[in-house]
Protein backbone atom coordinates (compact mmCIF):
# COMPACT_ATOMS: atom_id res chain seq x y z
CA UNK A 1 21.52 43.45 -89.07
CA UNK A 2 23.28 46.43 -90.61
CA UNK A 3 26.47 46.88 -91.07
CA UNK A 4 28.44 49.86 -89.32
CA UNK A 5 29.76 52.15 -92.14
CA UNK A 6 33.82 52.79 -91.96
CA UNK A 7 35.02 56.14 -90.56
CA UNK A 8 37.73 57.87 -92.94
CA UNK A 9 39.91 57.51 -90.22
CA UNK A 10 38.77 53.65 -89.66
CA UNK A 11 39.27 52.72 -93.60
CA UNK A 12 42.53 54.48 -93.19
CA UNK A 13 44.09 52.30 -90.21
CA UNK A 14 42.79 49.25 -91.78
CA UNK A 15 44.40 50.03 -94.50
CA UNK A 16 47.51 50.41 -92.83
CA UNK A 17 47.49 46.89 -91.17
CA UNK A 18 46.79 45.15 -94.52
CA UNK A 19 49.79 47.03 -96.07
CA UNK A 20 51.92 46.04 -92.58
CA UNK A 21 50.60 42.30 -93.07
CA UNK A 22 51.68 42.16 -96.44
CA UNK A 23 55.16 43.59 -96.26
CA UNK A 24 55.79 41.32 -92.66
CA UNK A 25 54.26 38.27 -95.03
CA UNK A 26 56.55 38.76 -97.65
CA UNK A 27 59.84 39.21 -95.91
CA UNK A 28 59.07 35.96 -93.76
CA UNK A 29 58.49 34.02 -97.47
CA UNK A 30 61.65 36.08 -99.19
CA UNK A 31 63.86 34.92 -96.02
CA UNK A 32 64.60 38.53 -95.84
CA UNK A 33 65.29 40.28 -92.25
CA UNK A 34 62.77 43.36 -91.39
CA UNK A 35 63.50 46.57 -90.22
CA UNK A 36 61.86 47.58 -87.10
CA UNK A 37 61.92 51.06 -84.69
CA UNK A 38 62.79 50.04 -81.49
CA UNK A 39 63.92 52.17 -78.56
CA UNK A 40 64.65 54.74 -81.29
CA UNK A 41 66.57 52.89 -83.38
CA UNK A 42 66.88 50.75 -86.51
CA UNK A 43 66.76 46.29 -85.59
CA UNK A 44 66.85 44.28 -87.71
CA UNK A 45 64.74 40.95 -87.32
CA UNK A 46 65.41 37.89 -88.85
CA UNK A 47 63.01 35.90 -90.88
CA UNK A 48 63.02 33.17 -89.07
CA UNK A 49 62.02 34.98 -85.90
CA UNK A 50 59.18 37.23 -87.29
CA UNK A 51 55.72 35.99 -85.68
């Protein structure tokens, strides 16, 4: 079976969730709240509550 080759766009975007994994991961271990856009403005969510 081959294997379908990644888009620009598609390396791009998965790039992007890796990077958005990463940085969710390590505020969650750091106990450090993350900064979110919601309803066009600035929340701040605490460790303990990020999924």
């Amino acid at each position: 079976m081959k294997k379908k080759r990644m888009t620009l766009h598609e390396k791009a975007e998965a790039a992007m969730k890796k990077a958005v994994r990463q940085v969710v991961l390590r505020h969650k271990k750091t106990g450090r709240p993350l900064a979110i856009w919601k309803d066009g403005k600035t929340v701040l969510i605490s460790p303990d509550k990020i999924k």
